[in-house]
N, C-alpha and C. Protein backbone atom coordinates (compact mmCIF):
# COMPACT_ATOMS: atom_id res chain seq x y z
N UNK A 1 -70.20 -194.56 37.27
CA UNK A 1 -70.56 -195.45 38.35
C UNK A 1 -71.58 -194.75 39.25
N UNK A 2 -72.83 -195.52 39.61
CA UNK A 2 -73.71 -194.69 40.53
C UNK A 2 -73.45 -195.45 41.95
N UNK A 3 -72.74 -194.31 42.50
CA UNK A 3 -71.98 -194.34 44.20
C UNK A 3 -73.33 -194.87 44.60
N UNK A 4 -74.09 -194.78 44.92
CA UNK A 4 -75.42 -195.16 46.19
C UNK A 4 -75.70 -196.23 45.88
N UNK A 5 -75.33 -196.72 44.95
CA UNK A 5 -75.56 -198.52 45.18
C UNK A 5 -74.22 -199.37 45.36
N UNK A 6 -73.50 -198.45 45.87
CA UNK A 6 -71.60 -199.72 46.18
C UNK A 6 -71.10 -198.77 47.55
N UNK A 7 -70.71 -199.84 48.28
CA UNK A 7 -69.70 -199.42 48.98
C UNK A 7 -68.42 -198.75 48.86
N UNK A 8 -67.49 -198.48 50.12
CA UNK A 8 -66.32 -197.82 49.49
C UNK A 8 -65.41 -198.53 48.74
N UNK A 9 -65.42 -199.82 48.66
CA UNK A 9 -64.93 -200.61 47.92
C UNK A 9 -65.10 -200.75 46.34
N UNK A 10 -65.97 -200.12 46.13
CA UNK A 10 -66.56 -200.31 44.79
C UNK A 10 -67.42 -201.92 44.54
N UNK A 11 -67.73 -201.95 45.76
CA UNK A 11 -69.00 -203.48 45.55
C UNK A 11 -70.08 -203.25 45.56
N UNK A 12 -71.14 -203.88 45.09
CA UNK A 12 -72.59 -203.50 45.24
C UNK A 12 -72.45 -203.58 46.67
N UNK A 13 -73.52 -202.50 47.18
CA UNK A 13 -74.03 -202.22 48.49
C UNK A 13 -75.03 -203.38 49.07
N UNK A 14 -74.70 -203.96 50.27
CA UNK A 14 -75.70 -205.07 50.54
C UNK A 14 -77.29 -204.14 50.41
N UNK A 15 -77.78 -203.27 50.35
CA UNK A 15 -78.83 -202.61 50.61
C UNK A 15 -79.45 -203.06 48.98
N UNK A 16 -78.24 -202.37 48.17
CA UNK A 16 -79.25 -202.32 46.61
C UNK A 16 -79.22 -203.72 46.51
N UNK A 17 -78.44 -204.88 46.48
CA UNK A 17 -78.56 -206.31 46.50
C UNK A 17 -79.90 -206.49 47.28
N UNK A 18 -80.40 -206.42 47.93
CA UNK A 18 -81.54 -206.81 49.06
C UNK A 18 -82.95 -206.43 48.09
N UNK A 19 -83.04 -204.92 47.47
CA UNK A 19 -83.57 -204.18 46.77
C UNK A 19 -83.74 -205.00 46.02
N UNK A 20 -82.65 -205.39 45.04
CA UNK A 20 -82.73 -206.34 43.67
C UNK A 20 -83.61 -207.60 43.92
N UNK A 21 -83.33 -208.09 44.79
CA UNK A 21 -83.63 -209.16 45.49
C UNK A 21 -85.62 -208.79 46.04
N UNK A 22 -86.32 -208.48 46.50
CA UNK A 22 -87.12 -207.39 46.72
C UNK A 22 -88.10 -207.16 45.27
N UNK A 23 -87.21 -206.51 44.65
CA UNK A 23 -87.71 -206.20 42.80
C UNK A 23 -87.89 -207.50 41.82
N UNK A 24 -86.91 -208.53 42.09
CA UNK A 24 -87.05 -209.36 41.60
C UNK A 24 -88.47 -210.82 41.89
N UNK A 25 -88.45 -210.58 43.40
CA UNK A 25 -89.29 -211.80 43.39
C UNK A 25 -90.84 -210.55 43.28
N UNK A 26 -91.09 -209.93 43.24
CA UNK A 26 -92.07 -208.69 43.00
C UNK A 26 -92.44 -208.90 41.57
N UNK A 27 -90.95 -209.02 40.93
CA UNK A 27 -91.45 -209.45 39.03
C UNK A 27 -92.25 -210.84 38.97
N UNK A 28 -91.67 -211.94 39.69
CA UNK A 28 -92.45 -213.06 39.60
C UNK A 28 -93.53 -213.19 39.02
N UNK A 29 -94.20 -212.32 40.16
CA UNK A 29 -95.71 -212.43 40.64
C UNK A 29 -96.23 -211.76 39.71
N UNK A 30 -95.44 -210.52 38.66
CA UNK A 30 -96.63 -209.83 38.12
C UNK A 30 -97.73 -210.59 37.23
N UNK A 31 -97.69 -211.37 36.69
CA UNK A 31 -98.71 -212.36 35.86
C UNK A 31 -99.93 -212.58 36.72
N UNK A 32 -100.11 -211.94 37.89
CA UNK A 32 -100.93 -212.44 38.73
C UNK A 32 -101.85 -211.65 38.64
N UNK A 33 -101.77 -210.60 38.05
CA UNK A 33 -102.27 -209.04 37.94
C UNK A 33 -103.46 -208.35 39.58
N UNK A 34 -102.19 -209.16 40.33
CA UNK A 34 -103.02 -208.38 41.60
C UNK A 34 -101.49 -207.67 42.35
N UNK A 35 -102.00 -207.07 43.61
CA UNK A 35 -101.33 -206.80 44.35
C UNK A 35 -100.21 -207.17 45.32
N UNK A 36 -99.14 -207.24 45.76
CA UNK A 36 -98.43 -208.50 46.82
C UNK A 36 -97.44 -207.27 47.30
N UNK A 37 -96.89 -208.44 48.32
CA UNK A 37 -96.06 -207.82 49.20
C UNK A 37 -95.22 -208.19 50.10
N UNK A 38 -93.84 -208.31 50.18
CA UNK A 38 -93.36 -209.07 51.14
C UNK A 38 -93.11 -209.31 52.29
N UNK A 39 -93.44 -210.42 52.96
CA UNK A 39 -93.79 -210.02 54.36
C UNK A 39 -92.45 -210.91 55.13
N UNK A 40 -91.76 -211.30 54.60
CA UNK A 40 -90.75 -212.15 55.35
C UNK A 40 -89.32 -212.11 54.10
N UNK A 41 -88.22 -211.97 54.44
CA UNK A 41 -87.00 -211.85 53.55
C UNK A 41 -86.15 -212.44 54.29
N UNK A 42 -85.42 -213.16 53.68
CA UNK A 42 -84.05 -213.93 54.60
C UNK A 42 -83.06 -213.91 53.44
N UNK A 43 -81.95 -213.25 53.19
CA UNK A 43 -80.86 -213.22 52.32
C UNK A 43 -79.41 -213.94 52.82
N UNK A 44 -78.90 -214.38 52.44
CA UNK A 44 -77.65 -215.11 52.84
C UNK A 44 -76.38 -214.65 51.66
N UNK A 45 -75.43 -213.69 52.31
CA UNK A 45 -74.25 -213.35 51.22
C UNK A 45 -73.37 -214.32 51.56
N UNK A 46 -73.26 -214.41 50.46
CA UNK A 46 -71.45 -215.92 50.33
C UNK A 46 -70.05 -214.58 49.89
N UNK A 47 -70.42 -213.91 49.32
CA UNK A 47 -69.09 -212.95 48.69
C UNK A 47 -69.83 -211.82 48.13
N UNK A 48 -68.43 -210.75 48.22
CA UNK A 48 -69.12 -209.77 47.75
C UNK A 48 -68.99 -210.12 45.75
N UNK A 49 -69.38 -208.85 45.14
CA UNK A 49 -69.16 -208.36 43.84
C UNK A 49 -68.73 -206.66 43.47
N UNK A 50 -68.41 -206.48 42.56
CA UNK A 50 -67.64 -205.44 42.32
C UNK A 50 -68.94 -205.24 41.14
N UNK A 51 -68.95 -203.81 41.08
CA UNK A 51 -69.84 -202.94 40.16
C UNK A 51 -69.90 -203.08 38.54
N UNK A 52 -69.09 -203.38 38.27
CA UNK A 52 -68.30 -203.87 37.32
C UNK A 52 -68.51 -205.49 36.22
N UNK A 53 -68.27 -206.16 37.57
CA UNK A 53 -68.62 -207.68 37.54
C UNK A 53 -69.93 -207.99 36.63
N UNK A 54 -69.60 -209.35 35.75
CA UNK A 54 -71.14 -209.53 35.64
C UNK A 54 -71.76 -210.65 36.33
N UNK A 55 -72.87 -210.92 36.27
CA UNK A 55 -73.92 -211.81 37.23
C UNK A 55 -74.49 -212.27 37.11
N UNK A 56 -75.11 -213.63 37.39
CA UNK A 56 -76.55 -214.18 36.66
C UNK A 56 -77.39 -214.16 37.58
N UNK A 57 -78.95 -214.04 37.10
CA UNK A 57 -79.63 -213.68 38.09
C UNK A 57 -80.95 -214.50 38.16
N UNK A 58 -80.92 -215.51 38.38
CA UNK A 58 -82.03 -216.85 38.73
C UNK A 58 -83.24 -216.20 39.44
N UNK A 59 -84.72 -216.09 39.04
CA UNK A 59 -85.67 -216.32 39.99
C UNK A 59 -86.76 -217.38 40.04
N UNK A 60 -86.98 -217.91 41.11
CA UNK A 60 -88.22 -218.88 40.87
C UNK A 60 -89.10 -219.15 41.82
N UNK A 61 -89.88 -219.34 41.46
CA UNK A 61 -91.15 -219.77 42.66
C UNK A 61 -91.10 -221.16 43.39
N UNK A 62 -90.96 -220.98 44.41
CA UNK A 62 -90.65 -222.75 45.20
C UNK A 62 -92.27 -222.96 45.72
N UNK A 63 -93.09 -222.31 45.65
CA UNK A 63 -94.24 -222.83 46.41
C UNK A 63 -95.18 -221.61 46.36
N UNK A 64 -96.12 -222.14 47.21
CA UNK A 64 -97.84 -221.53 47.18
C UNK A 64 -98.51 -222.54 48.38
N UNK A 65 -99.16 -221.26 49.18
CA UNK A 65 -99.81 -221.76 50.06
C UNK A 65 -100.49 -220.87 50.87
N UNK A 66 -102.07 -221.02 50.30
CA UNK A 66 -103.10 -220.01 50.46
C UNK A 66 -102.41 -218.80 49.71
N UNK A 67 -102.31 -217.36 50.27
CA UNK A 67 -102.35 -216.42 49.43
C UNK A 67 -100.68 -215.93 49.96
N UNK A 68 -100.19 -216.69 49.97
CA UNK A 68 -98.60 -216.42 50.10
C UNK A 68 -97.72 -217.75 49.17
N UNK A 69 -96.79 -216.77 48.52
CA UNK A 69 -95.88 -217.59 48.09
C UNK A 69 -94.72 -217.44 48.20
N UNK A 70 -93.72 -219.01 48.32
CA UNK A 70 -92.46 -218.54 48.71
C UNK A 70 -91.43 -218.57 47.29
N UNK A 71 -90.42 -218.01 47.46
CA UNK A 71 -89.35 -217.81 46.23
C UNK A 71 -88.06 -217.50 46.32
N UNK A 72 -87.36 -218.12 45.64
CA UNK A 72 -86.03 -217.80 45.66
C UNK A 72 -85.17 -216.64 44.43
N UNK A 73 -84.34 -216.19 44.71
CA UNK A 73 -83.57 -215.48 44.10
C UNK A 73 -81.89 -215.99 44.09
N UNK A 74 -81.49 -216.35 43.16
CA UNK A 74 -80.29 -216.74 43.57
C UNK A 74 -79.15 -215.71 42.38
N UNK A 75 -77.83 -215.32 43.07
CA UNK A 75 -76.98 -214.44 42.00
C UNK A 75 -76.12 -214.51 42.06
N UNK A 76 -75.11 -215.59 41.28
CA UNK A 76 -73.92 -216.21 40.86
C UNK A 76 -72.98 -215.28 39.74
N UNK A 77 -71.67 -215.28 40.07
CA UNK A 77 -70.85 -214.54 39.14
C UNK A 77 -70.86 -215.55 38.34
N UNK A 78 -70.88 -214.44 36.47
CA UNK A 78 -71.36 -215.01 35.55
C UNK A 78 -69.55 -215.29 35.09
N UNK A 79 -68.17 -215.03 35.69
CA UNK A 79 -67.53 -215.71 34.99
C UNK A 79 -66.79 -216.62 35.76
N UNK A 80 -67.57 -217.26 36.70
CA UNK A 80 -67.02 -218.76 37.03
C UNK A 80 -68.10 -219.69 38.42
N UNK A 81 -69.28 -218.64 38.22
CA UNK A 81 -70.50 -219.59 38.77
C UNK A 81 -70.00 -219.39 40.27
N UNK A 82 -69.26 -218.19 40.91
CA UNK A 82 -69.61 -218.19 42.41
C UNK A 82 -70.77 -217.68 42.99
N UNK A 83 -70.85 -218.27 44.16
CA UNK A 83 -72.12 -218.11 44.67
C UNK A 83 -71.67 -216.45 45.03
N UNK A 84 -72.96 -215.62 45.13
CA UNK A 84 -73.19 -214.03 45.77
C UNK A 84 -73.96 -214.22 46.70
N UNK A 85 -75.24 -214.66 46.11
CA UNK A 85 -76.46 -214.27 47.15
C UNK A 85 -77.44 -215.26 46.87
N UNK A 86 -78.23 -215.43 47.85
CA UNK A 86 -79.37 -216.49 48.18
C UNK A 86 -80.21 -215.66 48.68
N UNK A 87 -81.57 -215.39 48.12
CA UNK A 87 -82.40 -214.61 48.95
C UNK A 87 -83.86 -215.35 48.54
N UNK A 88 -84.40 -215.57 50.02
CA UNK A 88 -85.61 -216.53 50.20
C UNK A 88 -86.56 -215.07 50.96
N UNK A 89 -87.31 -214.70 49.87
CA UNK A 89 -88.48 -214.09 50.39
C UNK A 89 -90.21 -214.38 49.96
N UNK A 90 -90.69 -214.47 50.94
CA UNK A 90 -92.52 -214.73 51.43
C UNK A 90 -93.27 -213.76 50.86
N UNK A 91 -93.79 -213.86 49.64
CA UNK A 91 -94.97 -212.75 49.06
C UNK A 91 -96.22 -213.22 49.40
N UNK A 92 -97.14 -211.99 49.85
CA UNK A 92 -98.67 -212.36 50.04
C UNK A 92 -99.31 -211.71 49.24
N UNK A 93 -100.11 -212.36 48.72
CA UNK A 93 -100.68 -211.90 47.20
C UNK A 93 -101.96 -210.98 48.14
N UNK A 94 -102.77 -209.84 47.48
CA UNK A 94 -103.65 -208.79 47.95
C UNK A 94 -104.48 -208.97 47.14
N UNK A 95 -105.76 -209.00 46.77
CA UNK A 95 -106.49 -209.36 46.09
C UNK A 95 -107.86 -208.31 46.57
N UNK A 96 -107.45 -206.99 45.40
CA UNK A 96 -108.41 -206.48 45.89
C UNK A 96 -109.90 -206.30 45.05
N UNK A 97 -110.78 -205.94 45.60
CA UNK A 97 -112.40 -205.76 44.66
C UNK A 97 -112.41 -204.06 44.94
N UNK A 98 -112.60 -203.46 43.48
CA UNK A 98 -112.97 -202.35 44.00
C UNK A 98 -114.24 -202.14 43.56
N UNK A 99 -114.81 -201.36 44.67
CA UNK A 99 -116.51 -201.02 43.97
C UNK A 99 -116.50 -199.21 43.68
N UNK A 100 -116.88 -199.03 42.33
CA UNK A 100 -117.18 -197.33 42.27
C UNK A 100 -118.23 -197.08 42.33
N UNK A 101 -118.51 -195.91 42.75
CA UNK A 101 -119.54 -195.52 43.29
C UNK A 101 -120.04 -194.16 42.24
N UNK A 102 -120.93 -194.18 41.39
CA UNK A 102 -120.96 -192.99 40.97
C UNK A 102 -122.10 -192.07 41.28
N UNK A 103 -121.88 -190.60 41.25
CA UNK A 103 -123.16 -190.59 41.96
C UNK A 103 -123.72 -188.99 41.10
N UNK A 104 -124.46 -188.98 40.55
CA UNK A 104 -125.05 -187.96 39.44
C UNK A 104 -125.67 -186.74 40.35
N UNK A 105 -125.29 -186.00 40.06
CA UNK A 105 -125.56 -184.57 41.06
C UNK A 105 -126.54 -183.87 39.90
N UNK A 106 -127.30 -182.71 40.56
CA UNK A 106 -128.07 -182.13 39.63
C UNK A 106 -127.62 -180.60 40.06
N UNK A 107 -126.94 -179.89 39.01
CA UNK A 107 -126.20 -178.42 39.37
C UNK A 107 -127.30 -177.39 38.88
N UNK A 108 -127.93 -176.59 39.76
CA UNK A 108 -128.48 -175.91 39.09
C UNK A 108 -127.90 -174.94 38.23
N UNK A 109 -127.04 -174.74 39.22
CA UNK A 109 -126.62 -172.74 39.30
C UNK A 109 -126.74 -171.81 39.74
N UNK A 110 -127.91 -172.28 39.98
CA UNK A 110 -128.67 -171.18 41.53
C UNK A 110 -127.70 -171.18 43.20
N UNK A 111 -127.78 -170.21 43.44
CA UNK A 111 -127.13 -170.44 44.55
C UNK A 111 -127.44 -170.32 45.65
């Protein structure tokens, strides 16, 4: 069992849940092949889970608007569909241009 993601209870830690949550809507986006980042997170726990437990783990995109999108994460115990967690977080996509610059030097050797 890796202690730093559960409480003393032996439940996932709300921290690594948040994380997951975090990592997950981050996967979404990768098809986008740019940069993002979340700028707004709102999670809602219904119950905990035990380390142990298994889970299903829903993600999806609810929207787009300009260079932010919103998404849900949702994570239901996989042996009787209770709710865990609801997590609604705001990605802003980064869209960067890079320009290189190269620049040819002439070495003599001389010094």
């Amino acid at each position: 069992m890796i202690t730093f993601t559960t409480d003393g209870d032996a439940n996932w830690h709300v921290g690594a849940i948040a994380t997951l949550i975090d990592i997950g809507a981050s996967d979404v986006h990768t098809t986008h092949a740019n940069i993002h980042a979340s700028v707004k997170f709102k999670i809602s726990y219904f119950s905990s889970v035990k380390v142990q437990d298994e889970v299903e783990i829903e993600a999806k995109v609810l929207g787009h608007q300009g260079n932010l999108s919103s998404d849900m994460m949702v994570i239901k115990m996989k042996e009787n569909g209770d709710l865990v967690v609801i997590g609604k977080p705001w990605i802003l996509h980064l869209i960067l241009i890079l320009k290189i610059k190269i620049r040819f030097c002439n070495f003599s050797g001389a010094d």
